[in-house]
C-alpha atoms as a PDB file:
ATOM      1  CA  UNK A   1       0.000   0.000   0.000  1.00  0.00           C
ATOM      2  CA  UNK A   2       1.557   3.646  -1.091  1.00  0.00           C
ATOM      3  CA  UNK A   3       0.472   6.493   1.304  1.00  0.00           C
ATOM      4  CA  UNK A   4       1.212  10.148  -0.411  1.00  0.00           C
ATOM      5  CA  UNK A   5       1.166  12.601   2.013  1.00  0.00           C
ATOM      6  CA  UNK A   6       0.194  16.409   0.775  1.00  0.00           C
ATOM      7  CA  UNK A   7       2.305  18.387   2.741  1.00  0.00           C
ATOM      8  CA  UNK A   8       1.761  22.151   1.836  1.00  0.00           C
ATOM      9  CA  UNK A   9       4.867  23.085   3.376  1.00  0.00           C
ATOM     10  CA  UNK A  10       8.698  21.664   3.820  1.00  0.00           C
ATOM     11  CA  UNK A  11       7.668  20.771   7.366  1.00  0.00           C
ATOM     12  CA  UNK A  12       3.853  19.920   7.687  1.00  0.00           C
ATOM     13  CA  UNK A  13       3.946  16.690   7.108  1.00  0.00           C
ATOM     14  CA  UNK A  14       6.420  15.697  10.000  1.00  0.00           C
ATOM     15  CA  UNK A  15       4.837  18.132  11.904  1.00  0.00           C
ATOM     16  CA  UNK A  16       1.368  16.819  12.091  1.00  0.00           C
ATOM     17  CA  UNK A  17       2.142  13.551  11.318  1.00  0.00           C
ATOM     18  CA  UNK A  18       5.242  12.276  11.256  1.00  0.00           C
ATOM     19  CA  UNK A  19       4.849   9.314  14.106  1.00  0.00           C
ATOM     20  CA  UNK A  20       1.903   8.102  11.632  1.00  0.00           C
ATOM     21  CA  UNK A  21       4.954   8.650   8.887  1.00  0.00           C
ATOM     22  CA  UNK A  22       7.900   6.760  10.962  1.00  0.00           C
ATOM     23  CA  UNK A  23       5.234   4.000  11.778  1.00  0.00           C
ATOM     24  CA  UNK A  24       4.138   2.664   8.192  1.00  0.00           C
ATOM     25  CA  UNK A  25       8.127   2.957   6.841  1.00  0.00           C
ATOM     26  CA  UNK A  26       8.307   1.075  10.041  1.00  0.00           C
ATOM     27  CA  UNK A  27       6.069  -1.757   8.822  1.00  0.00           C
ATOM     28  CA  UNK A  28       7.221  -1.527   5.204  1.00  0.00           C
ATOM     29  CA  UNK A  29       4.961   0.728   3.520  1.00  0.00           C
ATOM     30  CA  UNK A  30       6.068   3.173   1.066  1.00  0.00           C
ATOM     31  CA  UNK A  31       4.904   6.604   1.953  1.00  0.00           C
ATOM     32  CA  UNK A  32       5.969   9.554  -0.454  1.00  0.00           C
ATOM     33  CA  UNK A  33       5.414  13.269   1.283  1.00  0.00           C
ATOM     34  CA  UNK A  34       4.361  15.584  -1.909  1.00  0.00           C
ATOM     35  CA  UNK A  35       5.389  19.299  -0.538  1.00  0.00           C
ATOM     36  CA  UNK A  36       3.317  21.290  -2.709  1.00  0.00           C
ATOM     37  CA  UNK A  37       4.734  24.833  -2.046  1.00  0.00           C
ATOM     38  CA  UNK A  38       8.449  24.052  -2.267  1.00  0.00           C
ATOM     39  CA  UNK A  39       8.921  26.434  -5.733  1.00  0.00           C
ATOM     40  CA  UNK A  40      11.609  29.146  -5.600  1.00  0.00           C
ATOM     41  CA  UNK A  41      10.738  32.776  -5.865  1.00  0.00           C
ATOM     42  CA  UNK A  42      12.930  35.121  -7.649  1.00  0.00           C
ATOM     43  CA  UNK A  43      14.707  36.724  -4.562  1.00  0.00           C
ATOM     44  CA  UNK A  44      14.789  40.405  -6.668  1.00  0.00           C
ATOM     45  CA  UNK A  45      11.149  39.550  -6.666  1.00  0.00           C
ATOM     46  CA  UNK A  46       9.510  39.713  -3.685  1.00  0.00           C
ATOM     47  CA  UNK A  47       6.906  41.860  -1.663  1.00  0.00           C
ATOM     48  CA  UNK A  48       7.932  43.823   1.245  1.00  0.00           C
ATOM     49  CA  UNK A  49       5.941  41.590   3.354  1.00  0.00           C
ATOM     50  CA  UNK A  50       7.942  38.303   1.445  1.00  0.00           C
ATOM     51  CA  UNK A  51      11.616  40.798   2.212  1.00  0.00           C
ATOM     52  CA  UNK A  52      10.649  40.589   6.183  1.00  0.00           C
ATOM     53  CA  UNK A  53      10.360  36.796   6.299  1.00  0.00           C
ATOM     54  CA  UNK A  54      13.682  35.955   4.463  1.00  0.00           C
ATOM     55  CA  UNK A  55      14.971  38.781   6.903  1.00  0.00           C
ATOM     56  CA  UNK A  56      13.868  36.377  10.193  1.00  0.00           C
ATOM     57  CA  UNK A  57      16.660  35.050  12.744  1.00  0.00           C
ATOM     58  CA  UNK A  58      18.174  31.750  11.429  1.00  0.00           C
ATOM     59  CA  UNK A  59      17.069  32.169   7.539  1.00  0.00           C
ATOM     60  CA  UNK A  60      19.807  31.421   4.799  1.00  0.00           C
ATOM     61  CA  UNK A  61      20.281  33.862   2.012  1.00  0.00           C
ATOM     62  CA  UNK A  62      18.230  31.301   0.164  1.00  0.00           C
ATOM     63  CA  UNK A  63      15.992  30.145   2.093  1.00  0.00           C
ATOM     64  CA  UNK A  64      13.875  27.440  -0.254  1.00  0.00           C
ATOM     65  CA  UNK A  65      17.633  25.582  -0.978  1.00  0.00           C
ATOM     66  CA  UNK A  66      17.601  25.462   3.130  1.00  0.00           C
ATOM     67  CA  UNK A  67      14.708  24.079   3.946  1.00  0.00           C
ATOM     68  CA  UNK A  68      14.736  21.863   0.649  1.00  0.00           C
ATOM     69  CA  UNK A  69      17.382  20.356   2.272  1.00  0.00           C
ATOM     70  CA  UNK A  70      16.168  20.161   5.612  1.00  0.00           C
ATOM     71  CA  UNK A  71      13.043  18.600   4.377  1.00  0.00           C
ATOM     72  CA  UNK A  72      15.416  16.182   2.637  1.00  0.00           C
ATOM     73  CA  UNK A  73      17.357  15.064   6.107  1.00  0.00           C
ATOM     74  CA  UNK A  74      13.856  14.917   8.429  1.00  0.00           C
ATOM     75  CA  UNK A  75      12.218  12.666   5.816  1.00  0.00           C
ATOM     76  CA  UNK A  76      15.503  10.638   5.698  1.00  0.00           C
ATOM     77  CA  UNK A  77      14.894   9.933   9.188  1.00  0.00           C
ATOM     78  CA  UNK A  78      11.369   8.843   8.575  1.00  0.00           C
ATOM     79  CA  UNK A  79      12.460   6.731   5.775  1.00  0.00           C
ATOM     80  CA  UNK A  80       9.666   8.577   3.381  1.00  0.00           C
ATOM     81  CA  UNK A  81      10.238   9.696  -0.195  1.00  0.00           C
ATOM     82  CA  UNK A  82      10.416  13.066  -0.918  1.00  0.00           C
ATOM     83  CA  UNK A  83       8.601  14.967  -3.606  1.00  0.00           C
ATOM     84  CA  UNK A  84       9.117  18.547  -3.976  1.00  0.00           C
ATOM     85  CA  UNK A  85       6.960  20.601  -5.673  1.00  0.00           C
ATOM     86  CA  UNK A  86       7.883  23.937  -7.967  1.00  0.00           C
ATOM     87  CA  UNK A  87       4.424  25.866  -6.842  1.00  0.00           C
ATOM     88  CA  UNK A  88       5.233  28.904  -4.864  1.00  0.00           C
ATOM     89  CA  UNK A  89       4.366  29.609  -1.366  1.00  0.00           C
ATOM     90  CA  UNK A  90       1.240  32.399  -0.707  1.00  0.00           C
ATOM     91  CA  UNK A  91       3.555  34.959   0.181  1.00  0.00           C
ATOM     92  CA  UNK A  92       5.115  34.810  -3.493  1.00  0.00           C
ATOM     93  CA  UNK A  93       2.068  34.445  -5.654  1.00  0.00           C
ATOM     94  CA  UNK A  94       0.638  37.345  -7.747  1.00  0.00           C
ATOM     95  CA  UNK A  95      -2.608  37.528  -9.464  1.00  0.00           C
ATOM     96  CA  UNK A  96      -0.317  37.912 -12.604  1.00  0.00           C
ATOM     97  CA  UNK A  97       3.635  38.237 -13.069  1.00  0.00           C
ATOM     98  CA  UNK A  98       3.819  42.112 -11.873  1.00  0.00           C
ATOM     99  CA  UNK A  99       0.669  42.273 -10.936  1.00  0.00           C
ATOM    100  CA  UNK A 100      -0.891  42.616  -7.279  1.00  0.00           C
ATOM    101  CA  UNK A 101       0.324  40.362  -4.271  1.00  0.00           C
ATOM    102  CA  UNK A 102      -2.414  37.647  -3.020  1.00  0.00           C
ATOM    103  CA  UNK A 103      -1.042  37.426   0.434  1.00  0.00           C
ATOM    104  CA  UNK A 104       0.956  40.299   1.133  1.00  0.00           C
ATOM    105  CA  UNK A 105       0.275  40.317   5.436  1.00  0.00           C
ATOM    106  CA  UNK A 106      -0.032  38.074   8.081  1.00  0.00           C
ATOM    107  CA  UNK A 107      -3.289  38.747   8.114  1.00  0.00           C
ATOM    108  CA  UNK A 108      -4.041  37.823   4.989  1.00  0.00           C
ATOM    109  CA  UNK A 109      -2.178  34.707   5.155  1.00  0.00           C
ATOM    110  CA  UNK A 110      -4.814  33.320   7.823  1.00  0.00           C
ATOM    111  CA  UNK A 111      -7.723  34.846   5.985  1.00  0.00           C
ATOM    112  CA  UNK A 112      -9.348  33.502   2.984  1.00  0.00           C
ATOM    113  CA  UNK A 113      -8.336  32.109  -0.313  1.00  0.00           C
ATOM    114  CA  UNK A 114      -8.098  34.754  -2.668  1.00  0.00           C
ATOM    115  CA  UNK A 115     -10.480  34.493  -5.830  1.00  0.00           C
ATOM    116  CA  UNK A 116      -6.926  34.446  -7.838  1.00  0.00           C
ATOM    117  CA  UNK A 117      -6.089  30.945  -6.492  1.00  0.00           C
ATOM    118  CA  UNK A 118      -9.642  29.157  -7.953  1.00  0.00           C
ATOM    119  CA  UNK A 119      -7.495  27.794 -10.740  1.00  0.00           C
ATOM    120  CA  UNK A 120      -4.428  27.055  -8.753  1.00  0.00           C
ATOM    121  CA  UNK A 121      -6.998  24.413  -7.073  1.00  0.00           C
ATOM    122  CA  UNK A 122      -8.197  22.967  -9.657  1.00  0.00           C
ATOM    123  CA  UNK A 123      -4.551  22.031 -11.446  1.00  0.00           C
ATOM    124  CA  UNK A 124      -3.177  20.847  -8.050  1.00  0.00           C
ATOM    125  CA  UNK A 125      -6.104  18.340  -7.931  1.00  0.00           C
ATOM    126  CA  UNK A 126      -4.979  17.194 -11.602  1.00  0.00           C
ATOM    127  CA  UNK A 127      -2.023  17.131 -10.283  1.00  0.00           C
ATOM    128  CA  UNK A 128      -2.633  15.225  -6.714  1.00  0.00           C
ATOM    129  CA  UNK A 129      -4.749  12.983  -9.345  1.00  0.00           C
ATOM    130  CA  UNK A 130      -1.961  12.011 -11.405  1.00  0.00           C
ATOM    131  CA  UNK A 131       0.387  10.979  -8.464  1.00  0.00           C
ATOM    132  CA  UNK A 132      -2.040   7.862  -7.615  1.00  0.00           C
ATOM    133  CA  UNK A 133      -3.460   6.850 -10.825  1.00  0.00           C
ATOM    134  CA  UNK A 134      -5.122   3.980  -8.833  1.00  0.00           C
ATOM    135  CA  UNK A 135      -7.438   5.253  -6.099  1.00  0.00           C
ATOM    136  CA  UNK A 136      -7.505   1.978  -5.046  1.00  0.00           C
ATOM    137  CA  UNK A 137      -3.950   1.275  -4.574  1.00  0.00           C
ATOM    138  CA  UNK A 138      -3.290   4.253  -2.339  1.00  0.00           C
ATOM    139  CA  UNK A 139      -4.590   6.245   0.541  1.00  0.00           C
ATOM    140  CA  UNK A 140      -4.260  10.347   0.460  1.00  0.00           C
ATOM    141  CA  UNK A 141      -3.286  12.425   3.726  1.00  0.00           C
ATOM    142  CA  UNK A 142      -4.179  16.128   3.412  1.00  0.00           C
ATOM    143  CA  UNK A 143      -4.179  19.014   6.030  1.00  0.00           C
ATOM    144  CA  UNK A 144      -7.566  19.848   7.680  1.00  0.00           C
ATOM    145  CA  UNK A 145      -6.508  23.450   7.398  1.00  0.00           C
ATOM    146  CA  UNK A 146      -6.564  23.963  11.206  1.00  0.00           C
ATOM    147  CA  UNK A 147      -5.867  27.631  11.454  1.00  0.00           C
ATOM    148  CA  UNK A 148      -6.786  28.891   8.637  1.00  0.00           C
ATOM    149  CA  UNK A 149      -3.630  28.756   6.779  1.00  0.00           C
ATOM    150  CA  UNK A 150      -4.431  29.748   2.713  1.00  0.00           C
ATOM    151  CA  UNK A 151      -1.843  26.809   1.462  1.00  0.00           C
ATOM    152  CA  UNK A 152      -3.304  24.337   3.843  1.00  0.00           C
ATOM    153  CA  UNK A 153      -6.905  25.344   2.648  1.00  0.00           C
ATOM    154  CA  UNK A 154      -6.005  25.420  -0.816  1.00  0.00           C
ATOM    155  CA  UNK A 155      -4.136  22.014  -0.384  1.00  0.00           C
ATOM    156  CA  UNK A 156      -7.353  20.619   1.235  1.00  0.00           C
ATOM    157  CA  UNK A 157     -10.079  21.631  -1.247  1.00  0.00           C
ATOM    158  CA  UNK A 158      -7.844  20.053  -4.310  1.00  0.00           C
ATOM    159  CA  UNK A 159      -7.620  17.383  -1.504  1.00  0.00           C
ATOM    160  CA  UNK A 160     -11.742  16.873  -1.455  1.00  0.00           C
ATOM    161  CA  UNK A 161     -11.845  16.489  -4.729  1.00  0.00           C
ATOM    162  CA  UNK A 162     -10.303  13.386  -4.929  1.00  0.00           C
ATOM    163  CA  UNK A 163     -12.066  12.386  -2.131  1.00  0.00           C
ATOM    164  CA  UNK A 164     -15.484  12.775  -4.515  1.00  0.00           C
ATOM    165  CA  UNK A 165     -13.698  11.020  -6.823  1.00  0.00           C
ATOM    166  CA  UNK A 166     -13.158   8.212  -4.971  1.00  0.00           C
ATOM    167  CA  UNK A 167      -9.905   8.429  -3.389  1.00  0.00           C
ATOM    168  CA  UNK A 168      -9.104   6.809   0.415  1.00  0.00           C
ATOM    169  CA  UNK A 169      -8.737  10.543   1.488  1.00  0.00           C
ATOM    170  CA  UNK A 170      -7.476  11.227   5.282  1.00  0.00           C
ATOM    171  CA  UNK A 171      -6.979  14.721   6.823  1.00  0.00           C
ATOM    172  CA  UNK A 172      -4.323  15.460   9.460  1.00  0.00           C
ATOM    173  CA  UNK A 173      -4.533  18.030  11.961  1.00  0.00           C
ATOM    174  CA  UNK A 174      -2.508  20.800  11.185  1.00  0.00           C
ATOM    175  CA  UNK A 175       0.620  21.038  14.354  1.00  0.00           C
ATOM    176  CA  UNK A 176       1.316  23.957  15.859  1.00  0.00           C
ATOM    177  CA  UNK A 177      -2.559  25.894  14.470  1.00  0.00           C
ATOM    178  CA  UNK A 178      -3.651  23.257  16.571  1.00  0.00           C
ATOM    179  CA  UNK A 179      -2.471  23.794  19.987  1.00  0.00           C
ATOM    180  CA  UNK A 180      -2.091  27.584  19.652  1.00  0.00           C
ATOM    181  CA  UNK A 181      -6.031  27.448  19.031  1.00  0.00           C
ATOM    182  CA  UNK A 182      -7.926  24.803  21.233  1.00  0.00           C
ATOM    183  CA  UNK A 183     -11.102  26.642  19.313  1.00  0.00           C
ATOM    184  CA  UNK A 184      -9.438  25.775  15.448  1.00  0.00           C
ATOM    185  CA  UNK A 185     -10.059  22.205  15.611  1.00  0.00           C
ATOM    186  CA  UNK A 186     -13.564  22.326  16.164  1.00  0.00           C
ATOM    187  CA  UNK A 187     -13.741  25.914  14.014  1.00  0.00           C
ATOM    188  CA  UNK A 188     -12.132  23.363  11.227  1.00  0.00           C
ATOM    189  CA  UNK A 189     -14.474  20.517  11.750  1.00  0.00           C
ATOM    190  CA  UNK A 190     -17.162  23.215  11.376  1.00  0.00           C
ATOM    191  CA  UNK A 191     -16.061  25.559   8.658  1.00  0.00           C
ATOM    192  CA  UNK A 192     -15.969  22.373   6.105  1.00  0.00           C
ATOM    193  CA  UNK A 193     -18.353  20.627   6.794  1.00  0.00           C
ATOM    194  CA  UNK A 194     -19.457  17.253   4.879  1.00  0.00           C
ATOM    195  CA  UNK A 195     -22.591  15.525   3.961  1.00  0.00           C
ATOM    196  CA  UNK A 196     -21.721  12.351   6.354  1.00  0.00           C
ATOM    197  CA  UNK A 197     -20.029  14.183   8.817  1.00  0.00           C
ATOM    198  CA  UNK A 198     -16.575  13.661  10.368  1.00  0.00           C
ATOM    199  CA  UNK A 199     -15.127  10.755  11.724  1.00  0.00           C
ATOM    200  CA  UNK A 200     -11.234  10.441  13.593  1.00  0.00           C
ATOM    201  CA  UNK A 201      -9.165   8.042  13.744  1.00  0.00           C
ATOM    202  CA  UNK A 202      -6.653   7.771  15.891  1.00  0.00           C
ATOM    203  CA  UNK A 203      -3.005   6.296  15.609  1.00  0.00           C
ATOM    204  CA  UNK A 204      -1.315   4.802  18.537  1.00  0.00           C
ATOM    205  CA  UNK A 205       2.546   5.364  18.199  1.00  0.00           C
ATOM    206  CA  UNK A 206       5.377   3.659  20.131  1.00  0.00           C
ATOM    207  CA  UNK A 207       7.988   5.627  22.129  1.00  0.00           C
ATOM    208  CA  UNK A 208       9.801   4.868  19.136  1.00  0.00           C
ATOM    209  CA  UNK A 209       7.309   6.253  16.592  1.00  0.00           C
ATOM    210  CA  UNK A 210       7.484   9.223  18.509  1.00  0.00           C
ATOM    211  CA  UNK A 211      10.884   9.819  19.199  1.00  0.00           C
ATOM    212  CA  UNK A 212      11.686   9.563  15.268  1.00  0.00           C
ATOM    213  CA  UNK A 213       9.467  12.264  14.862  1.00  0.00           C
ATOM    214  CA  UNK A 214      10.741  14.500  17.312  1.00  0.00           C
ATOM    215  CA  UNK A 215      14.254  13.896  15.513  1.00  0.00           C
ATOM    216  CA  UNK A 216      12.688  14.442  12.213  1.00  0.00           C
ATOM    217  CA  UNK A 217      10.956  17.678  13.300  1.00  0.00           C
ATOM    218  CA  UNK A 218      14.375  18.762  14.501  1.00  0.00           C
ATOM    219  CA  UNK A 219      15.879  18.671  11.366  1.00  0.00           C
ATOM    220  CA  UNK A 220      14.148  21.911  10.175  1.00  0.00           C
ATOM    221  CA  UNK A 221      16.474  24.333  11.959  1.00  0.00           C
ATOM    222  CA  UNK A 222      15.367  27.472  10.309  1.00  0.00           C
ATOM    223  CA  UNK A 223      11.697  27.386  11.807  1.00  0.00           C
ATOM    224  CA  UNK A 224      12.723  25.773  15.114  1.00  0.00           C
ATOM    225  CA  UNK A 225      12.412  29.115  16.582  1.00  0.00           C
ATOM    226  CA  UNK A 226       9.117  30.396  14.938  1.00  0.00           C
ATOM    227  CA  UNK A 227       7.523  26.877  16.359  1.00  0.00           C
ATOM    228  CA  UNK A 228       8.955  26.442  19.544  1.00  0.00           C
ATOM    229  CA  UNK A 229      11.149  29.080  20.970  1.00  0.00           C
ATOM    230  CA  UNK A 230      10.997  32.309  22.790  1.00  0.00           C
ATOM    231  CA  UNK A 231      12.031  35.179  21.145  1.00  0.00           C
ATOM    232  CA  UNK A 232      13.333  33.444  18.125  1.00  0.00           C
ATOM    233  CA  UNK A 233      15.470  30.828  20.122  1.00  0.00           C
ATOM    234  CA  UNK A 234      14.589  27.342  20.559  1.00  0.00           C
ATOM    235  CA  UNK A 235      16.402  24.606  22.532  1.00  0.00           C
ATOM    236  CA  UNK A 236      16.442  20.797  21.851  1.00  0.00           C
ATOM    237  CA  UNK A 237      14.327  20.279  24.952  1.00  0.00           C
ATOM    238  CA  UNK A 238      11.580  22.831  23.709  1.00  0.00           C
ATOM    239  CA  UNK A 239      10.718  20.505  20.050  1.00  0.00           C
ATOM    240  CA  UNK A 240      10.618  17.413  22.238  1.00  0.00           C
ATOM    241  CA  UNK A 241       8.644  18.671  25.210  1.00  0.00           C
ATOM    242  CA  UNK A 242       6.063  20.316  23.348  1.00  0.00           C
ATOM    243  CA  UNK A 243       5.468  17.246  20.444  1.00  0.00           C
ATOM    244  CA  UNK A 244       5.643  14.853  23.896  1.00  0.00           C
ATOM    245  CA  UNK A 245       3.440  16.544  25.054  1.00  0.00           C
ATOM    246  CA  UNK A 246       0.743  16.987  22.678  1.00  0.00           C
ATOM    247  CA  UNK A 247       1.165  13.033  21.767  1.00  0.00           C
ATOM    248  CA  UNK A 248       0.374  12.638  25.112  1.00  0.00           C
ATOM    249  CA  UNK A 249      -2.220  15.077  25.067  1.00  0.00           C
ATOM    250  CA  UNK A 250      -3.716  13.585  21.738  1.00  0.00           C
ATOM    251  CA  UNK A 251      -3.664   9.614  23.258  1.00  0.00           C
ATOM    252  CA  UNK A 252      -5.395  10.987  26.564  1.00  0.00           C
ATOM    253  CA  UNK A 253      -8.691  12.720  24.636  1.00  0.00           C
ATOM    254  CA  UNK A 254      -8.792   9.996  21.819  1.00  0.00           C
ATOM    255  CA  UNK A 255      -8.245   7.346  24.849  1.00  0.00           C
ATOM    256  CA  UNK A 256      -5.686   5.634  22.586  1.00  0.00           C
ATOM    257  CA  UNK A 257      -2.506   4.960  24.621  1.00  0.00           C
ATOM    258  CA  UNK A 258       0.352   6.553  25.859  1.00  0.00           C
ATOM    259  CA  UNK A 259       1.038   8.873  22.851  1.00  0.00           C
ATOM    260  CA  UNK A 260      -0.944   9.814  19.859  1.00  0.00           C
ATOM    261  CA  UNK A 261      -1.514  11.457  16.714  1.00  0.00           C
ATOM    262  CA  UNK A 262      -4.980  11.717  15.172  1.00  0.00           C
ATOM    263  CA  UNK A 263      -6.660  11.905  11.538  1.00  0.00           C
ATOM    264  CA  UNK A 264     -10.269  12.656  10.424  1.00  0.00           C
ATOM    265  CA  UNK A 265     -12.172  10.975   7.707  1.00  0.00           C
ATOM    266  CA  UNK A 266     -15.315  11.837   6.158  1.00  0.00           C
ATOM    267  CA  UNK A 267     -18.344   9.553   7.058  1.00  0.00           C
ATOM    268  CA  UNK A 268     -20.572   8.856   3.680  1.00  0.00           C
ATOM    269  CA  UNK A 269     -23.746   9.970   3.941  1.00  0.00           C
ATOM    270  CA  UNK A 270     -26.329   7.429   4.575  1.00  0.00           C
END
C-alpha cells in the first residue's frame, strides 16, 4: 500500500504527522510526502511583506535551498520519499507576473483564499490525481486546514476532490494551528463541513514512533524558533517537550494509549 502525504509546506507533514509517517516505513509501507509549495521565488522579486520573512533570525540567504534540504534530512529519518513541488508559497504568488500580491500580510495569510487561487486548485487536484493513478492502490493524507492557513486550505479543497472522486482521502490536523487554538479544531471541523459528517481516527505510536518524529521535526532548523522558541530561540528540549506533550495530550482525549496522533475521515452519507 503507497500512502502520499500532501504536505503544503517543507515541514507539515512531520509536523502533524510524522509518528503516523515513521510507523508505516516502520512496517514496510512506502509513503511519499508531496510538498506542494516548495517552488523558488525570484529573490529580486519579492513583496515587502515576502523581504521581512527571508529577513527572520536563522534564515539562509536562500531560504527554499535550506529548507529543501532540511526537508530532505527529516524525511531521511522517517524513511519517506520526498517529492518537492515547484508551486510557490502564498507569500510569493501574484494575481499575474507584476501584478498585485495575493497574500501580502499576516493577516491575509490566515484569511481567505483569494479568488486568484480558484485555478491554482483545480490544477493541483490534476495534479494530486496524477500521483495515484489507482485510487484503489493508495490512501491520500491532506491538512484539515486547522488555522486557517491559505496553502493548507487550498491544499485541502484540491484534496476533497479526490475524495469525490473516490480516493481513500485522510486529513491530518494541522501542528502547531492546533495547539495555539484549542477553538481551530472544532472551528475546522465546522467551517468544512461534509454531507456524512466527520469521523477520527486515531493512531497509537510507540515511544519509538514518537521519538523519530521528534528527531525528524528537529531537522528543520530554520523554523525551530518560529515553532517552539521564545524570542526566536529554541532549545532541543523545547521541540521534544512540546510534540511529547501533545502526543500525550492527543492519546489521553482519543483514549488511545500513551502517545498519539490523530486523523479525520469523512463519514458517507447514509
Amino acid at each position: 500500500m503507497q500512502h502520499i502525504i500532501l504536505s503544503p509546506h517543507y515541514d507539515d507533514a512531520a509536523l502533524s504527522c510524522g509518528g503516523m509517517i515513521a510507523q508505516r516505513t516502520a512496517a514496510g509501507d512506502q509513503v511519499v510526502v508531496t510538498t506542494v509549495f516548495g517552488g523558488r521565488a525570484d529573490p529580486a522579486k519579492l513583496s515587502p511583506f515576502a523581504q521581512s520573512i527571508h529577513a527572520r533570525p536563522g534564515a539562509a540567504d536562500d531560504l527554499i535551498a535550506q529548507r529543501l534540504a532540511e526537508e530532505y534530512q527529516a524525511l531521511a529519518i522517517l524513511h519517506a520519499q520526498p517529492r518537492p513541488g515547484d508551486y510557490l508559497d502564498c507569500i510569493y504568488r501574484q494575481e499575474e507576473p507584476g501584478g498585485r500580491w495575493l497574500y501580502d500580510r499576516e493577516e491575509a495569510i490566515f484569511g481567505p483564499i483569494d479568488p486568484a487561487d480558484a485555478a491554482l486548485i483545480e490544477e493541483l487536484a490534476a495534479v494530486f490525481a496524477a500521483l495515484a493513478p489507482h485510487p484503489d492502490q493508495c490512501t491520500i493524507y491532506a491538512p484539515l486546514a486547522v488555522g486557517c492557513h491559505v496553502d493548507h486550505q487550498v491544499v485541502r479543497q484540491a484534496a476533497m476532490q479526490l475524495l469525490e472522486a473516490g480516493y481513500e482521502v485522510l486529513f491530518y490536523e494541522d501542528y502547531p494551528y492546533v495547539v495555539r487554538d484549542r477553538a481551530g479544531l472544532p472551528a475546522a471541523l465546522e467551517r468544512f463541513k461534509t454531507s456524512g459528517g466527520w469521523r477520527p481516527r486515531p493512531v497509537v505510536l510507540s515511544r519509538q514512533d514518537l521519538d523519530c518524529k521528534i528527531a525528524a521535526v528537529a531537522a528543520y532548523a530554520s523554523q525551530l524558533g518560529v515553532l517552539f522558541g521564545t524570542d526566536g530561540v529554541a532549545a532541543p528540549q523545547d521541540v521534544s517537550g512540546a510534540l511529547d506533550g501533545f502526543a500525550r495530550f492527543t492519546a489521553r482525549e482519543t483514549d488511545s494509549g500513551r502517545f498519539a496522533e490523530r486523523l479525520w475521515t469523512v463519514t458517507q452519507a447514509a
